[in-house]
C-alpha atoms as a PDB file:
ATOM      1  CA  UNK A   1       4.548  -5.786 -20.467  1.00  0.00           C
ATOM      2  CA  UNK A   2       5.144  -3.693 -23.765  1.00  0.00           C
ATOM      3  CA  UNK A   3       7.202  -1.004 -24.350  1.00  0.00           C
ATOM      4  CA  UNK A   4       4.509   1.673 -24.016  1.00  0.00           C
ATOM      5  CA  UNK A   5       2.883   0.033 -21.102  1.00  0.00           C
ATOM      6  CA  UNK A   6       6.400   0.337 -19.231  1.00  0.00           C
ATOM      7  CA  UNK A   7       6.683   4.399 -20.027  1.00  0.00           C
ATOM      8  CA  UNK A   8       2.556   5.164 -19.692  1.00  0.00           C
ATOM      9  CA  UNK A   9       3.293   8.161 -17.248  1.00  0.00           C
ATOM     10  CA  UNK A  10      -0.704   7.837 -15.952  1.00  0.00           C
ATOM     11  CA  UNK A  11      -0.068   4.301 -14.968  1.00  0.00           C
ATOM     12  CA  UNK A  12      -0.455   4.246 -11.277  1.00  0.00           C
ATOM     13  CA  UNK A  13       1.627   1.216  -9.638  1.00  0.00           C
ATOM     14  CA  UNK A  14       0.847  -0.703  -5.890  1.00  0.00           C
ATOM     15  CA  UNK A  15       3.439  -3.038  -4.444  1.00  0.00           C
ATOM     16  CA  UNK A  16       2.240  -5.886  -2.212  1.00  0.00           C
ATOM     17  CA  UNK A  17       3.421  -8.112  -0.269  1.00  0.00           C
ATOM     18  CA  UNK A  18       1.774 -10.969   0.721  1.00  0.00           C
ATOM     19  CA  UNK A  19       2.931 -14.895   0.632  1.00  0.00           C
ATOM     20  CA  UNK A  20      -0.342 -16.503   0.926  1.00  0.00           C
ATOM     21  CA  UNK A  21      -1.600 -17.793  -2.816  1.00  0.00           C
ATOM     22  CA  UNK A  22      -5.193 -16.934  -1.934  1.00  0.00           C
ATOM     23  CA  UNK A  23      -4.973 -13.704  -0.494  1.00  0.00           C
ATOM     24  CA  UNK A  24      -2.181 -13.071  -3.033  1.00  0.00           C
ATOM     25  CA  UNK A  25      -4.852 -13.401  -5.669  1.00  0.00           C
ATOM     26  CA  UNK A  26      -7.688 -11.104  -3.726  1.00  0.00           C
ATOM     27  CA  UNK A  27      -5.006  -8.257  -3.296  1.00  0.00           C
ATOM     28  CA  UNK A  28      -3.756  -8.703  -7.259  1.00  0.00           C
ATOM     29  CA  UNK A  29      -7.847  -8.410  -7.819  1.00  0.00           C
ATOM     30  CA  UNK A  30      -8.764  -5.607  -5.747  1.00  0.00           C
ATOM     31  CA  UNK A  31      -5.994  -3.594  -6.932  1.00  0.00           C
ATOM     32  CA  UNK A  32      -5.966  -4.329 -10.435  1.00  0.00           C
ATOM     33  CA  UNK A  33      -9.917  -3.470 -10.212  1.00  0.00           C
ATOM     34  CA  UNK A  34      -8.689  -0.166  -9.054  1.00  0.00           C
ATOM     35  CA  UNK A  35      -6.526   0.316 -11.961  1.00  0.00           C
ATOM     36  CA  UNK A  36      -2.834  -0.253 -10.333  1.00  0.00           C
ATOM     37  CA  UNK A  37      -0.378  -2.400 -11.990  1.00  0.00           C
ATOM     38  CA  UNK A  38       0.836  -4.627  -9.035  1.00  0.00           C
ATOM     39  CA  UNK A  39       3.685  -6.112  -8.554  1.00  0.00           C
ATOM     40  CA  UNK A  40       4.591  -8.330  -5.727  1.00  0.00           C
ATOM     41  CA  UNK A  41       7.697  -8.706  -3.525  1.00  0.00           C
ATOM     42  CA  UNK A  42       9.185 -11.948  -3.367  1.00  0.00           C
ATOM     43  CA  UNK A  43      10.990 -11.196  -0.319  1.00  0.00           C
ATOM     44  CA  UNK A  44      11.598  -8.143   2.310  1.00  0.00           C
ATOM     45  CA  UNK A  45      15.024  -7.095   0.356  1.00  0.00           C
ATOM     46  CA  UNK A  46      12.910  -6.954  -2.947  1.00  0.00           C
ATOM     47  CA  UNK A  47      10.481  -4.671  -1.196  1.00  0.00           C
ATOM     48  CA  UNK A  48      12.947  -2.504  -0.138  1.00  0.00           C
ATOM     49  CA  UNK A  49      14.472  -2.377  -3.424  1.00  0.00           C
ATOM     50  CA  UNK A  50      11.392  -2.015  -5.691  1.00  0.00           C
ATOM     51  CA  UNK A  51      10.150   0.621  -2.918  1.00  0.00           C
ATOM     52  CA  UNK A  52      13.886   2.642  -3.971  1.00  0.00           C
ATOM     53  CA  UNK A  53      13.312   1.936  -7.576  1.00  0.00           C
ATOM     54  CA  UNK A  54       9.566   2.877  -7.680  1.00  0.00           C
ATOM     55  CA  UNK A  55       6.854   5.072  -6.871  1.00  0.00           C
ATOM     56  CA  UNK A  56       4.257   3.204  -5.491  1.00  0.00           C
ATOM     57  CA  UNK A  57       1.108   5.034  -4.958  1.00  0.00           C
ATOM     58  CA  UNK A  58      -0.514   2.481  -2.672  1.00  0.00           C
ATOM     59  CA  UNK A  59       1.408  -0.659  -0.858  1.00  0.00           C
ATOM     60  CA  UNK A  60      -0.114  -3.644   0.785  1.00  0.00           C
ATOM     61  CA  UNK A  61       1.298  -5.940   3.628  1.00  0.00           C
ATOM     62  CA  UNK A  62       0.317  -9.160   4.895  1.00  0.00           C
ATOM     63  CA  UNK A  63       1.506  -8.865   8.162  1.00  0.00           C
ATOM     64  CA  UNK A  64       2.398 -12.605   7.957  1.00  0.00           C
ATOM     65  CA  UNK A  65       4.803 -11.532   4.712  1.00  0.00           C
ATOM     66  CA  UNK A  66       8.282 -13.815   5.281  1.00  0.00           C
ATOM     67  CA  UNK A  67       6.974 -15.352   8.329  1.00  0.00           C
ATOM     68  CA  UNK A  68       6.247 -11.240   9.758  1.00  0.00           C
ATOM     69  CA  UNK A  69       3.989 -10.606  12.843  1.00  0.00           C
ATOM     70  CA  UNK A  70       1.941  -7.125  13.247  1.00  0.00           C
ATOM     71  CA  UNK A  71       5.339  -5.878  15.516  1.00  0.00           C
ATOM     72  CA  UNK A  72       8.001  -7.120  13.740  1.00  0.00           C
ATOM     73  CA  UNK A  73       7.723  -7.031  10.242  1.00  0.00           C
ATOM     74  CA  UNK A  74      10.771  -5.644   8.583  1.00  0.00           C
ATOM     75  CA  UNK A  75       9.095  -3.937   5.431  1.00  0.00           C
ATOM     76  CA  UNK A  76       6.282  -2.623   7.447  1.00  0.00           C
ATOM     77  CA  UNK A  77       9.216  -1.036   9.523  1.00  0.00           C
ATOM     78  CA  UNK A  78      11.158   0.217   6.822  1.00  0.00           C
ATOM     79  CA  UNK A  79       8.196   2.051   5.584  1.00  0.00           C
ATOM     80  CA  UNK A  80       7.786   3.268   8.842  1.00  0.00           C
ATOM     81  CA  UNK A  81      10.623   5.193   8.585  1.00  0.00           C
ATOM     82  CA  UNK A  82      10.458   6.758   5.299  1.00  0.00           C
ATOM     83  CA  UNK A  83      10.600  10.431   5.195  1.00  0.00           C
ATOM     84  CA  UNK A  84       7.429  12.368   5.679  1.00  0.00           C
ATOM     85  CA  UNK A  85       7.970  14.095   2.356  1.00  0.00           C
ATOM     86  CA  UNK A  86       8.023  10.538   0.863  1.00  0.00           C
ATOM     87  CA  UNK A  87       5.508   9.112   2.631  1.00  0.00           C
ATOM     88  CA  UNK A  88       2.553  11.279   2.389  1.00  0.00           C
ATOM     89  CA  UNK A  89       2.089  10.634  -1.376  1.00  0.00           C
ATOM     90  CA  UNK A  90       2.205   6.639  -0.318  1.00  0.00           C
ATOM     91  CA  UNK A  91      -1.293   4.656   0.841  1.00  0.00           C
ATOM     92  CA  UNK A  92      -0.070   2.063   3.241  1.00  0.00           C
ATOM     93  CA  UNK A  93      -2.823  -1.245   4.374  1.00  0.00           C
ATOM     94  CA  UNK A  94      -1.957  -3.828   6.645  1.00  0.00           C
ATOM     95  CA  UNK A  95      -3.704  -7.132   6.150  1.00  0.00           C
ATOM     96  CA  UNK A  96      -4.002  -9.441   9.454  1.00  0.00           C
ATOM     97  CA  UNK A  97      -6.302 -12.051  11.176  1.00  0.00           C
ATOM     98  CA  UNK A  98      -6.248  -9.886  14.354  1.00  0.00           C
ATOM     99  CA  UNK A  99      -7.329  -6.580  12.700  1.00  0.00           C
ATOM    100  CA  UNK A 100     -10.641  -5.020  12.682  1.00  0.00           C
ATOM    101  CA  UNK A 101     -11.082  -3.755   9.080  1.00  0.00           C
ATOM    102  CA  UNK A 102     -11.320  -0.126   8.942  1.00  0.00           C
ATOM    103  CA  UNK A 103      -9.993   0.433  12.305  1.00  0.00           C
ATOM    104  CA  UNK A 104      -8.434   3.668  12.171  1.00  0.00           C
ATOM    105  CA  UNK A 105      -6.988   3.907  15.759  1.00  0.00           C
ATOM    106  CA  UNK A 106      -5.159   0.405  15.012  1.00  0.00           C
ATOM    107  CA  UNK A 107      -4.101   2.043  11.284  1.00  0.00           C
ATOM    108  CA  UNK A 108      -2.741   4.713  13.416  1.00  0.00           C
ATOM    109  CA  UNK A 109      -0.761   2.356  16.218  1.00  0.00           C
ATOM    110  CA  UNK A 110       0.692   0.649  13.259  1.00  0.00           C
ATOM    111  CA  UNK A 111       1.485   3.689  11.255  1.00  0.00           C
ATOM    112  CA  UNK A 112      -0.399   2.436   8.147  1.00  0.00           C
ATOM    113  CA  UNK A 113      -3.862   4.279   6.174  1.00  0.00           C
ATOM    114  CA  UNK A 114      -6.021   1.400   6.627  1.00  0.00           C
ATOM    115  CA  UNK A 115      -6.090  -2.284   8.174  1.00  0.00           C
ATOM    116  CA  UNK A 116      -8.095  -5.304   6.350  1.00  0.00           C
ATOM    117  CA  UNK A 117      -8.500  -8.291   8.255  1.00  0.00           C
ATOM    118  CA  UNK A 118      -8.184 -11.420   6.549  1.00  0.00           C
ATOM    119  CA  UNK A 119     -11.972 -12.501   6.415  1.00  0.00           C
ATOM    120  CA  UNK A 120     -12.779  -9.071   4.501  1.00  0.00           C
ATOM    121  CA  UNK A 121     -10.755  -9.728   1.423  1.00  0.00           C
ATOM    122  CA  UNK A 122     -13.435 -10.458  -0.725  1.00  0.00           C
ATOM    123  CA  UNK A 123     -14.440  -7.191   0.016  1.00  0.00           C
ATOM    124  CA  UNK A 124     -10.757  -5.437  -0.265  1.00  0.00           C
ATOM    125  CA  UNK A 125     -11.265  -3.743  -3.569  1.00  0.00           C
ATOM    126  CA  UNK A 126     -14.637  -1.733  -2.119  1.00  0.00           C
ATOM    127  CA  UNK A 127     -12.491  -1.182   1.074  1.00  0.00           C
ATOM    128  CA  UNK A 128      -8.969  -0.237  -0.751  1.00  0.00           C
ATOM    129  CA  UNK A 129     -11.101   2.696  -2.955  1.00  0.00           C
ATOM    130  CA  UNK A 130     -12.799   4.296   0.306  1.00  0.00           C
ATOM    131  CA  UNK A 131      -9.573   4.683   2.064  1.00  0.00           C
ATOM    132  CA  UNK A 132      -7.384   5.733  -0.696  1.00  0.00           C
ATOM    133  CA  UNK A 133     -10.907   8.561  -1.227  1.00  0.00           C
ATOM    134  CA  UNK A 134     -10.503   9.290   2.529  1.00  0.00           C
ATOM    135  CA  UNK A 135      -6.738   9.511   2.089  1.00  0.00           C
ATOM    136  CA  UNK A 136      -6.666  11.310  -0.680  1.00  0.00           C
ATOM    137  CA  UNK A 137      -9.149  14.268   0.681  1.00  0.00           C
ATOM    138  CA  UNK A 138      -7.202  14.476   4.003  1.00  0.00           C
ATOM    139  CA  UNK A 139      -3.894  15.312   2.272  1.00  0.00           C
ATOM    140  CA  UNK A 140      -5.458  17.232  -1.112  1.00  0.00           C
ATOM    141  CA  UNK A 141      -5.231  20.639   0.435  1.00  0.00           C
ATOM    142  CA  UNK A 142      -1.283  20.108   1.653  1.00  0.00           C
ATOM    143  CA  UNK A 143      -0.343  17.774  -1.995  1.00  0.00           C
ATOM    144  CA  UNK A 144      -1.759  21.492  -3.429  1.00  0.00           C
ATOM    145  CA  UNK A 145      -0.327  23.531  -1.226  1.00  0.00           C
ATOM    146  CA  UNK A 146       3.243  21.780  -1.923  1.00  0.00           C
ATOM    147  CA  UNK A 147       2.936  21.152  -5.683  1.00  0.00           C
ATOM    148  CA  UNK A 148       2.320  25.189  -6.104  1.00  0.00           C
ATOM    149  CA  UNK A 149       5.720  25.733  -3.579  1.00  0.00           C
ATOM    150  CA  UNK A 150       7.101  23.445  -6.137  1.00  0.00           C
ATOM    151  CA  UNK A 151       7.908  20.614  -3.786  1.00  0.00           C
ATOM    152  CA  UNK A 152       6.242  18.269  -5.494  1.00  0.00           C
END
């Protein structure tokens, strides 16, 4: 990374965290295709720190990440309760064999934007850029509505 790479205030950064080489590489695809610069936690303390450190515009989980299962995985859960304020400027996905892709009423249940199940990766970056769109309409009227209160 270069100096002015590092300080480009229109980069947009993604964090994801996923242990699996293969669907490592179709999240680092999908998301670079996007635009994001992604970096990758190496383990659920470097999450948390990077997610301290960093604004991440969109974050991805395996729910398998450090051995995780779709209840009981500790970044998922530490996302989970990040402050609303926080949170709303923050797409969340889940990746999981048990998921339906697109299923909003699991996304909801799991308190993430979207779920991609494992056998849909190919198609993540096509997925990842309708539901940040969707996202990104359903909160554009309260982002405005903040940023001219001068909360944002």
């Amino acid at each position: 990374m270069t100096e002015t790479e590092a300080f480009d205030i229109n980069q947009r950064f993604a964090l994801a965290a996923v242990d699996d080489e293969n669907r490592k590489a179709a999240v680092n695809g999908a998301l670079q295709e996007l635009g994001f610069r992604v970096h990758f936690a190496a383990t659920t303390d470097d999450g948390y720190d990077r997610l301290r450190k960093t604004s991440y515009e969109v974050v991805v989980i395996d729910q398998a990440f450090q051995r995780g299962t779709l209840l009981d995985n500790p970044l998922l859960q530490q996302i989970q309760t990040l402050p609303a304020s926080t949170r709303r400027y923050m797409f969340v996905a889940l990746l999981g064999p048990g998921v339906k892709t697109m299923d909003n009423m699991t996304a909801f249940a799991a308190s993430v934007n979207a779920v991609i199940n494992y056998n849909d990766l190919a198609q993540a970056s096509a997925i990842l850029q309708r539901s940040i769109a969707e996202n990104d309409q359903f909160f554009r009227v309260l982002r405005s509505v903040l940023q001219e209160a001068g909360r944002r």
